[in-house]
Protein backbone atom coordinates (compact mmCIF):
# COMPACT_ATOMS: atom_id res chain seq x y z
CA UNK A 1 58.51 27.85 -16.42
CA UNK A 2 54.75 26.71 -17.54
CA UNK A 3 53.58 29.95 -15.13
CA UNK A 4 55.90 32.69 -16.81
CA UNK A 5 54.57 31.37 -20.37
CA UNK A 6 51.01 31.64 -18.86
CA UNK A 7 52.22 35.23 -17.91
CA UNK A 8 53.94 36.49 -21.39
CA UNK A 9 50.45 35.05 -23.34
CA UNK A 10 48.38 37.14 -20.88
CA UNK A 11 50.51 39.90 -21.24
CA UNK A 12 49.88 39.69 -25.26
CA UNK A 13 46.38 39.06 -24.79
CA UNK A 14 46.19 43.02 -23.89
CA UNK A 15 47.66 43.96 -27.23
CA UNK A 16 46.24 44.24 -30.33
CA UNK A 17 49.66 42.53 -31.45
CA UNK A 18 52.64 41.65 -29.55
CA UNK A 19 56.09 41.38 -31.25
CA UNK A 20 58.97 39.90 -29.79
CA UNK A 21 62.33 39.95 -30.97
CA UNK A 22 61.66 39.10 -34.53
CA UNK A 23 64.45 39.42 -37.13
CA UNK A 24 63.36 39.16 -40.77
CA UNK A 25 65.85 38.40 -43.53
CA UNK A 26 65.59 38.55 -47.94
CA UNK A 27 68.40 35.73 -48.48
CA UNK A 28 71.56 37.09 -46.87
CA UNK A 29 70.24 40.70 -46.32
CA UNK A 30 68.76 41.62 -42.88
CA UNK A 31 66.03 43.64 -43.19
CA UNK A 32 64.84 43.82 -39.66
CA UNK A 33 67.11 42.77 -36.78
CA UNK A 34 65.36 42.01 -33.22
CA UNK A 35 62.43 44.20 -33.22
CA UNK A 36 60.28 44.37 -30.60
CA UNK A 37 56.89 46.01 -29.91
CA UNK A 38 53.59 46.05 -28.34
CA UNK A 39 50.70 47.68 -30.58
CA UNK A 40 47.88 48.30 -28.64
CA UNK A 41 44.31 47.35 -29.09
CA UNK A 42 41.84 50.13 -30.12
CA UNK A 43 44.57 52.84 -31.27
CA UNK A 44 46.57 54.39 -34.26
CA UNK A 45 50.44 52.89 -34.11
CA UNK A 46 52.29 54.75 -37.26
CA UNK A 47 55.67 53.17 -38.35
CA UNK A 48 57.99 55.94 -39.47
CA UNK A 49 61.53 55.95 -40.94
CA UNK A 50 63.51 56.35 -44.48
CA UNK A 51 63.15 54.03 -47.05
CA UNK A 52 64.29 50.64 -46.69
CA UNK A 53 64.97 50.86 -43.08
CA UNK A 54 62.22 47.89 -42.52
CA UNK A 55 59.16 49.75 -41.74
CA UNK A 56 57.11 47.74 -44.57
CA UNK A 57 58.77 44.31 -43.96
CA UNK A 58 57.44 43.95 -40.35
CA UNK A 59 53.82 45.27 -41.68
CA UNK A 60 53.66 42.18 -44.16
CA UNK A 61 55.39 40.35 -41.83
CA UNK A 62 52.18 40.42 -39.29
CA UNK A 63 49.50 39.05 -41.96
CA UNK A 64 52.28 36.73 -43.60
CA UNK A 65 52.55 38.21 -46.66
CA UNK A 66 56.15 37.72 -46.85
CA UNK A 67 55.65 34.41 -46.97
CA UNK A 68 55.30 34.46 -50.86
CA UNK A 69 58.63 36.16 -51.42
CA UNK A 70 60.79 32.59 -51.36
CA UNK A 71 64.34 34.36 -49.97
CA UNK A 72 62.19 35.56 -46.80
CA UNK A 73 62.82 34.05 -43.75
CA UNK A 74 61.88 35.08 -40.06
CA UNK A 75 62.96 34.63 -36.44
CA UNK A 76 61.67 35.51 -33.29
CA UNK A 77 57.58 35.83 -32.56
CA UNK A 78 54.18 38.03 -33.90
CA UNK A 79 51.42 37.16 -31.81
CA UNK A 80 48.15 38.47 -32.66
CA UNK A 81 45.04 38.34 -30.08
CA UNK A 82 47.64 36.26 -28.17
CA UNK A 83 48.64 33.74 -30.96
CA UNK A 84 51.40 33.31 -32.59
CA UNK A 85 50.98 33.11 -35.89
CA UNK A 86 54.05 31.80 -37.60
CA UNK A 87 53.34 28.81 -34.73
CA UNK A 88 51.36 27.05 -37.73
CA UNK A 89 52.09 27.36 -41.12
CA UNK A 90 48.97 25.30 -43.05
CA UNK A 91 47.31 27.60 -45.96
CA UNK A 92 43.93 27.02 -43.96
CA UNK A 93 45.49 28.37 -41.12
CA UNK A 94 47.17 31.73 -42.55
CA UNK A 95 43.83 32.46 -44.95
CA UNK A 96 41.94 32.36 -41.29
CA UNK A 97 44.88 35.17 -40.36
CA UNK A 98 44.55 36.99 -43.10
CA UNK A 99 40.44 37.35 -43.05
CA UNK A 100 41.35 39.04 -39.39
CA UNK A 101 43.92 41.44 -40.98
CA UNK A 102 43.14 43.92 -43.58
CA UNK A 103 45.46 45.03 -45.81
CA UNK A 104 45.82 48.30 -47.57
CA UNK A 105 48.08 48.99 -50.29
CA UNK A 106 50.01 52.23 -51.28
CA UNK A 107 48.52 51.82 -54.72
CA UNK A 108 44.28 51.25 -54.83
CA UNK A 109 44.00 48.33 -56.16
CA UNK A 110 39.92 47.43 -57.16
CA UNK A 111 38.90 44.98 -59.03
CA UNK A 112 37.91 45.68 -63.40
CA UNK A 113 34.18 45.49 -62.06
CA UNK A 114 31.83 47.37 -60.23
CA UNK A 115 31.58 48.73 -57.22
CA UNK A 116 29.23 46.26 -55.42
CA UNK A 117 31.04 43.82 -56.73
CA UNK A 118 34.22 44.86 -55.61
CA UNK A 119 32.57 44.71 -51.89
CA UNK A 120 31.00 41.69 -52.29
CA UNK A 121 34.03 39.60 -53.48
CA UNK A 122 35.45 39.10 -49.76
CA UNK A 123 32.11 37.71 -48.83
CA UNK A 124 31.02 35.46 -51.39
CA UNK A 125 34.98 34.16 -51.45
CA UNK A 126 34.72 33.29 -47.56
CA UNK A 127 30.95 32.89 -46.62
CA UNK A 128 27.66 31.71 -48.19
CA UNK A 129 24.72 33.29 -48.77
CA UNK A 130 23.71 35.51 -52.12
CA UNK A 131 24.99 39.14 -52.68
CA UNK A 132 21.29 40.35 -51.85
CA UNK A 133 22.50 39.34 -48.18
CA UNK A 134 25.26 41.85 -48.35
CA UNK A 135 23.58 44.52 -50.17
CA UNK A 136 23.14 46.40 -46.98
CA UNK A 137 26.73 45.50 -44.94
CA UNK A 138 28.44 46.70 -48.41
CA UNK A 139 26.07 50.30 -48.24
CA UNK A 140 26.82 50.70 -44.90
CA UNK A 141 30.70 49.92 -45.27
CA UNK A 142 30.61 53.00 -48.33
CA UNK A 143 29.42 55.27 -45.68
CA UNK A 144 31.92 54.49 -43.33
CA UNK A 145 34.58 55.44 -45.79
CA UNK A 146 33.29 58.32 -46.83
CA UNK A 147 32.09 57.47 -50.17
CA UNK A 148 28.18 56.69 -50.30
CA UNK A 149 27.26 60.36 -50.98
CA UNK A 150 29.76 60.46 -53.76
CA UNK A 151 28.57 57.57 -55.79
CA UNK A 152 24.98 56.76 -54.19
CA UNK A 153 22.79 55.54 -57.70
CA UNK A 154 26.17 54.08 -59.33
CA UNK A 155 26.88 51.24 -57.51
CA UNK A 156 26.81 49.49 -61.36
CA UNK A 157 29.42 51.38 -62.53
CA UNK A 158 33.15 50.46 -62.96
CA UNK A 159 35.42 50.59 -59.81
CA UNK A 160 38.19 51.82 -62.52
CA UNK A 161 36.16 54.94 -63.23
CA UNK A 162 36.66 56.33 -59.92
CA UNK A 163 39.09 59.09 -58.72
CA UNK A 164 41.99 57.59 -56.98
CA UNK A 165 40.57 58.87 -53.70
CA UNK A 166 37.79 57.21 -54.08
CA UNK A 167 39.34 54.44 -55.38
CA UNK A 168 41.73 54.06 -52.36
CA UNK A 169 38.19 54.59 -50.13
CA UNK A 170 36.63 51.53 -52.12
CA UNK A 171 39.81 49.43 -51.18
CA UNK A 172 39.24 50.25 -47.61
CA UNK A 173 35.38 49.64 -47.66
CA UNK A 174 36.07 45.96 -49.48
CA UNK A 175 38.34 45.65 -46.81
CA UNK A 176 35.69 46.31 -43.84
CA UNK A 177 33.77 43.88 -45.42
CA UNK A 178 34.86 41.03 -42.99
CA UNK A 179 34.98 42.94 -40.26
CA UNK A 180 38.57 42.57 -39.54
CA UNK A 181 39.27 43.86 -35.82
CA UNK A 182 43.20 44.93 -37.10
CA UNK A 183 44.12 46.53 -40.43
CA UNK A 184 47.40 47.10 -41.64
CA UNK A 185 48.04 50.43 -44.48
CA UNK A 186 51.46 50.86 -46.07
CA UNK A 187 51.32 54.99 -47.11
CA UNK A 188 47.80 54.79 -48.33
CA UNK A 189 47.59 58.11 -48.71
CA UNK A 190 50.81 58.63 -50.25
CA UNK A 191 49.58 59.67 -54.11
CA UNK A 192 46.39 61.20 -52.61
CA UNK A 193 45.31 64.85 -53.01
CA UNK A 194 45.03 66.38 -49.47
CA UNK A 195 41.26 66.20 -49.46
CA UNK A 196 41.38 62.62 -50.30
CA UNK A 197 43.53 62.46 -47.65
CA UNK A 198 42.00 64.15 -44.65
CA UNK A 199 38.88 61.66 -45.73
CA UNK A 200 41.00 58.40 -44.58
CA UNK A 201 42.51 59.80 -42.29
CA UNK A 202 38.93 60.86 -40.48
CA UNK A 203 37.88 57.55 -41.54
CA UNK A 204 41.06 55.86 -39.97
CA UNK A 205 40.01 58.03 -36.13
CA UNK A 206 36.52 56.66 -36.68
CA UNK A 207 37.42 53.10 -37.03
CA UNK A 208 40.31 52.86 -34.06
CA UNK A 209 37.00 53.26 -32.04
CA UNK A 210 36.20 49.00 -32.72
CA UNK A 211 39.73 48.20 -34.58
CA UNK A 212 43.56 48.60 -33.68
CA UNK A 213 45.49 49.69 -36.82
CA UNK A 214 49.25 50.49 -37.97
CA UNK A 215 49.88 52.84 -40.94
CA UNK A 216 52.96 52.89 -42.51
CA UNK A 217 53.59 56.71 -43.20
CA UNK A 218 56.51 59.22 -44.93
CA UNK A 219 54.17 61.98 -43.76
CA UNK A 220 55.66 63.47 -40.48
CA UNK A 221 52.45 65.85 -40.12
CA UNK A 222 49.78 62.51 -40.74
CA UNK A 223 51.96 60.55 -37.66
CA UNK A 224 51.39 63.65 -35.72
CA UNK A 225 47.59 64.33 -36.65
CA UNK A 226 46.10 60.79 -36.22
CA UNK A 227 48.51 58.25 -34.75
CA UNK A 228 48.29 57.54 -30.89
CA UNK A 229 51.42 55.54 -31.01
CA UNK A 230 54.69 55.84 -33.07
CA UNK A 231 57.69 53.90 -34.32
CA UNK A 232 60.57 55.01 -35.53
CA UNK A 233 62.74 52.56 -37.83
CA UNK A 234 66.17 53.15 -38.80
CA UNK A 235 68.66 50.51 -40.21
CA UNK A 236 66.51 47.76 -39.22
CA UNK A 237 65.67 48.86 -36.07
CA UNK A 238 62.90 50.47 -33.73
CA UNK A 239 65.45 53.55 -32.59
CA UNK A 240 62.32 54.83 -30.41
CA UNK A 241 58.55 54.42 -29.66
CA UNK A 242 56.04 55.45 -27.64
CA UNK A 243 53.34 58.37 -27.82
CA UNK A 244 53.23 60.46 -30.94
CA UNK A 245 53.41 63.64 -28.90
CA UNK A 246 56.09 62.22 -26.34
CA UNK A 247 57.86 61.24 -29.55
CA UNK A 248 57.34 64.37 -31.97
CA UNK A 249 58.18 66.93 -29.39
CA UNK A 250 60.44 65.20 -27.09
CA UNK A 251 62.76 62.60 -28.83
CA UNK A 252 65.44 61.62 -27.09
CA UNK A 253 68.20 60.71 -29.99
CA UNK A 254 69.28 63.54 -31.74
CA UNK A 255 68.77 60.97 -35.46
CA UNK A 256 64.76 61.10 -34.95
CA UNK A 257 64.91 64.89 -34.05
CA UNK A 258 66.84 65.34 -37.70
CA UNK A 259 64.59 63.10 -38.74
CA UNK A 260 61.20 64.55 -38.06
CA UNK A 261 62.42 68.32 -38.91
CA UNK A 262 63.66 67.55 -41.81
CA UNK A 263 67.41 67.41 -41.67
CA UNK A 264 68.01 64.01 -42.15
């Protein structure tokens, strides 16, 4: 028994994240029921699907963010880097989690303050040292996302004053910030402008090279365009994943071929 455990945590040590039979429930409603899935380190896994079919509830499931919505509860197992991590539940423990997994809303979401100080907040909340430390980890993050050359000489000026592009950009480069090796985005690009788009989504190829990352998308063509990996979530459940091309042009159930052209 102890040498099949020693095999299933060696097996999850080669994914990014490993989930195993998890079931997630609001009070009586099941939201997700006995999921499964390996993401893979160093890749683009998309989670696709209608509305309400769970796609978002396993996301926020993986950093614990569910965990402030009282009616949630959760069975089965999300290991990440090989732990589990609903296997402790102390706040010390989950903050620890959560510096590991960044998080990217639909909606940007920066701070009433400027843009260093936007990227310095993760830094000065979890390590010490002065901002002039991070000075040159937060310039460096804005060129990773695409933004320095847009706002080089204003880093004084109000986070609220940018575009929503950029604003969405500055979300991603606080983010970076703590070097998280997964991040998690539910439809970032979702009330973007398609130049604001193709930006993250360039950004998003560029940082699968040192991070593994899921994106919760409605857009069929983004899946196809970036995403090694896809998911697709129905009712609750994963009807079929695999590779985005295997999965685009082959599917096997005729509900993700409606799905995916459109006659749903």
């Amino acid at each position: 028994m102890d040498s099949m455990n020693s095999m299933d945590s060696m097996d999850s040590m080669e994914h990014a994240i490993a989930i195993k039979n998890v079931t997630c429930r609001y009070g009586s409603t099941t939201a997700l029921q006995d999921v499964s899935l390996d993401i893979p380190k160093n890749a683009i896994y998309s989670f696709i699907g209608p509305s309400g079919c769970g796609k978002t509830t396993l996301l926020r499931s993986i950093n614990r963010l569910n965990d402030m919505i009282p009616s949630f509860r959760i069975e089965g197992s999300i290991l990440v880097e090989g732990k589990d991590v609903y296997a402790h539940s102390t706040s010390e423990d989950t903050a620890k989690l959560r510096r590991r997994i960044g998080m990217i809303f639909q909606q940007p979401n920066p701070l009433p303050s400027s843009i260093l100080k936007n990227l310095l907040l993760p830094v000065k909340e979890h390590y010490k040292g002065k901002e002039k430390d991070y000075r040159s980890l937060a310039l460096e993050k804005l060129k990773l996302s695409f933004l320095y050359e847009e706002i080089a000489g204003q880093l004084n000026q109000n986070a609220l004053s940018l575009s929503g592009g950029q604003q969405q950009r500055l979300c991603i480069a606080r983010a970076l910030m703590l070097e998280p090796p997964i991040m998690l985005f539910d439809e970032p690009c979702s009330a973007l402008d398609p130049i604001s788009t193709f930006k993250i989504e360039e950004m998003l190829i560029n940082l699968k090279k040192e991070r593994s990352i899921i994106i919760v998308t409605h857009n069929m063509e983004q899946a196809l365009r970036i995403a090694d990996y896809t998911a697709f979530f129905y009712q609750g459940k994963i009807i079929e994943a695999g590779e985005t091309g295997q999965i685009f042009r082959r599917p096997k159930t005729d509900l993700l071929k409606r799905y995916i052209t459109g006659r749903f």
